[in-house]
Structures are given as C-alpha cells and as structure tokens.
C-alpha atoms as a PDB file:
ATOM      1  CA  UNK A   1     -31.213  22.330 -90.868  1.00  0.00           C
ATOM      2  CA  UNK A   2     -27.985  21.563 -91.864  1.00  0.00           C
ATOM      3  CA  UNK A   3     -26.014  22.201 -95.215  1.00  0.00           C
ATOM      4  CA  UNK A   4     -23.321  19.780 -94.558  1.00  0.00           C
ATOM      5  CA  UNK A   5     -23.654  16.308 -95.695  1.00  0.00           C
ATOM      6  CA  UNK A   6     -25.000  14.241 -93.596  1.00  0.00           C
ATOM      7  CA  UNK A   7     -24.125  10.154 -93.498  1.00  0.00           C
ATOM      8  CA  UNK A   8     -28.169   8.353 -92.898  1.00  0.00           C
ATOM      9  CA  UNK A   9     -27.805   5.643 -90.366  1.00  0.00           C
ATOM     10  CA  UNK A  10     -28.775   3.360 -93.487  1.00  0.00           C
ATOM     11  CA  UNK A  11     -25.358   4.094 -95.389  1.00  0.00           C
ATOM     12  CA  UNK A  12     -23.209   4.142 -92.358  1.00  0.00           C
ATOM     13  CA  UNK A  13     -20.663   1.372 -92.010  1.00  0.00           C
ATOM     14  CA  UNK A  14     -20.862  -0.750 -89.200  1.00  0.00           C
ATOM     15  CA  UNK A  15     -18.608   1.563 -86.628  1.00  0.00           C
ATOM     16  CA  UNK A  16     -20.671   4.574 -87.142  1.00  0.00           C
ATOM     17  CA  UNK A  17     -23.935   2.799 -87.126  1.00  0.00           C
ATOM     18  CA  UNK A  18     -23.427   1.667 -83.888  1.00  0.00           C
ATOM     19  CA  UNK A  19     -22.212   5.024 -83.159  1.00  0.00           C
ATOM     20  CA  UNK A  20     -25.373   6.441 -83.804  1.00  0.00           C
ATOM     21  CA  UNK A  21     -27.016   3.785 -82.048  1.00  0.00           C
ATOM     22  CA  UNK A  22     -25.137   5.451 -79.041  1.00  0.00           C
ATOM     23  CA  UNK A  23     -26.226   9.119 -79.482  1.00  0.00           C
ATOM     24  CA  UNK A  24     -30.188   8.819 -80.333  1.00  0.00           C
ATOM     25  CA  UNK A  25     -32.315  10.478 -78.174  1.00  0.00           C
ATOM     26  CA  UNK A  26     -34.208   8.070 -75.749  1.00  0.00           C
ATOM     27  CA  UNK A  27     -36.985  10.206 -75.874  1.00  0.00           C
ATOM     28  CA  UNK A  28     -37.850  10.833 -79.676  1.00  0.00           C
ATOM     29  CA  UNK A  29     -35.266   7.514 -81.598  1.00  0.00           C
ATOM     30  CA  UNK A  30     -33.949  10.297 -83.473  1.00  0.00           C
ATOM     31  CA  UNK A  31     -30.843  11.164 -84.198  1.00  0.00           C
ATOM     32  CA  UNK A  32     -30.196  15.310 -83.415  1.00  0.00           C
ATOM     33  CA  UNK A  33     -28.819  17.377 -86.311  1.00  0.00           C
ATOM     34  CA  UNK A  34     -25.876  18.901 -84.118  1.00  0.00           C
ATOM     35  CA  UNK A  35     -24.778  14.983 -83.308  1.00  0.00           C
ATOM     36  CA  UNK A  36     -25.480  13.893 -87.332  1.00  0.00           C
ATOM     37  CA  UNK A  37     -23.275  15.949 -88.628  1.00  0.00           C
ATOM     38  CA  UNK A  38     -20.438  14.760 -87.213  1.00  0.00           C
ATOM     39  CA  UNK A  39     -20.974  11.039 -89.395  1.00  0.00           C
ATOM     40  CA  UNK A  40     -18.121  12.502 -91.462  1.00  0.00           C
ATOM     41  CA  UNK A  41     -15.967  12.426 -88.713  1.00  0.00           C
ATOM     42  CA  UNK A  42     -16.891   9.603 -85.846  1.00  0.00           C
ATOM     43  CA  UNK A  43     -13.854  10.616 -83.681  1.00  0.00           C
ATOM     44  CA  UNK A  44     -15.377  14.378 -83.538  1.00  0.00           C
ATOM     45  CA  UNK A  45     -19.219  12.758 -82.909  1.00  0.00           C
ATOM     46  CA  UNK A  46     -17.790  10.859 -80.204  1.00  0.00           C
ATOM     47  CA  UNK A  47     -16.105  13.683 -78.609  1.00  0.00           C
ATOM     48  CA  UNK A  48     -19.002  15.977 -78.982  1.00  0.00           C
ATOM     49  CA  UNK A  49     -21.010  13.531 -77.510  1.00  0.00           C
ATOM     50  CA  UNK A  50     -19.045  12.265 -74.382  1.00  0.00           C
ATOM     51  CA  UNK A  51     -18.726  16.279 -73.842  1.00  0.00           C
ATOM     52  CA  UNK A  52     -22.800  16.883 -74.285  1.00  0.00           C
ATOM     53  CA  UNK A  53     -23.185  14.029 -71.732  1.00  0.00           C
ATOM     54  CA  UNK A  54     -20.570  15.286 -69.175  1.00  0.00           C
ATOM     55  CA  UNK A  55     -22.478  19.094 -69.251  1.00  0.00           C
ATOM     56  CA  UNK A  56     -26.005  17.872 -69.753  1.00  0.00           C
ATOM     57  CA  UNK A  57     -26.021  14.897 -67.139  1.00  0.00           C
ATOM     58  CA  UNK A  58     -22.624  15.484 -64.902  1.00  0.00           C
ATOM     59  CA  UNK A  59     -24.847  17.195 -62.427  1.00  0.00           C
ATOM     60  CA  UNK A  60     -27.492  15.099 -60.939  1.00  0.00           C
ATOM     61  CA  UNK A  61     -28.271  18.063 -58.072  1.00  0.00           C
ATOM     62  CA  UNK A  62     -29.150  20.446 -61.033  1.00  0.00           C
ATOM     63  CA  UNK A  63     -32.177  19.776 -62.783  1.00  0.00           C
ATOM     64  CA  UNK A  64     -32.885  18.803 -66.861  1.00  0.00           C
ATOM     65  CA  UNK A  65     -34.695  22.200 -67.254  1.00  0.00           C
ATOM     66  CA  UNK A  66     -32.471  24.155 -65.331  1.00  0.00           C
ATOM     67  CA  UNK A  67     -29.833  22.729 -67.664  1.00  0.00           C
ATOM     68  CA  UNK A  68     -31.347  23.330 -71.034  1.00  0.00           C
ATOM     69  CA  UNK A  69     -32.273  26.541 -69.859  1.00  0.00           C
ATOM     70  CA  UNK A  70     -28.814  27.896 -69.443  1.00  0.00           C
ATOM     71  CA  UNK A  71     -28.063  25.765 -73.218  1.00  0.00           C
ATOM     72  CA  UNK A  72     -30.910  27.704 -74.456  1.00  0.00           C
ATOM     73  CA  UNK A  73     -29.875  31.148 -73.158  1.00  0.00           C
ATOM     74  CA  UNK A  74     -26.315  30.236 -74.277  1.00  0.00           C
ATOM     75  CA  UNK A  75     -27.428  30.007 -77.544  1.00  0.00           C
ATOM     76  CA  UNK A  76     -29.276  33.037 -78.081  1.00  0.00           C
ATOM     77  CA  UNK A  77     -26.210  35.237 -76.598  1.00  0.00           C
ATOM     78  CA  UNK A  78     -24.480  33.644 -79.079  1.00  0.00           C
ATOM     79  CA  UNK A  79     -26.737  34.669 -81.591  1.00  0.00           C
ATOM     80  CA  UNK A  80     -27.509  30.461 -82.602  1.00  0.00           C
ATOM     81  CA  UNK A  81     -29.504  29.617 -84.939  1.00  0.00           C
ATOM     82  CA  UNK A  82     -30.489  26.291 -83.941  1.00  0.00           C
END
C-alpha cells in the first residue's frame, strides 16, 4: 500500500486515462500500485513502464518465472517491502 496520492482512473483526464489503459495488467484489469503512483506524474509512469516492459519481456529465450524470480530476489536484497 501506498501513502502517496494516488489519481483513480475515474478522475484522470483524458491523457492519463488512456495511460492507464496502457499499463493494466492483462491478467487481473488492474492497475499495479508501483505503476499508480506515478498518475501524478504521466511522463515518469510512462518511463517506468516502457522500462518494466523492456526488463520483464525484452527476453523472449528467458522465461516469465525465471524473470520474476530474479525481480523477486531483487527485492528482498533490497530489503522491499512490496
């Protein structure tokens, strides 16, 4: 959970709806708290995004749990929380 505002898709303006509409996950329609955040600065979600894409797909030889695997040991060197 996070403690910075967050901007729900229902108050966005039209650029960062559609923004959003970009970044939901396929899998659940929801919109991750790491991406939401970022509604209070699109150029930043955007960003954030295109460089989540570029680790988490780039390499189609190395599998989905391999990947989130090394995201999830990452994390917990680096003592995340989330």
């Amino acid at each position: 959970m996070s403690f910075i505002h967050k901007i729900p898709p229902d108050e966005a303006d039209d650029r960062l709806r559609a923004l959003y509409a970009r970044v939901v996950d396929p899998e659940t329609g929801r919109l991750d708290s790491i991406l939401w955040v970022h509604g209070l600065h699109p150029a930043g979600l955007e960003a954030h995004f295109s460089l989540y894409t570029a680790v988490m797909r780039g390499t189609p030889t190395f599998r989905k749990v391999d990947r989130e695997m090394v995201a999830l040991v990452v994390s917990a060197v680096n003592e995340c929380r989330y």
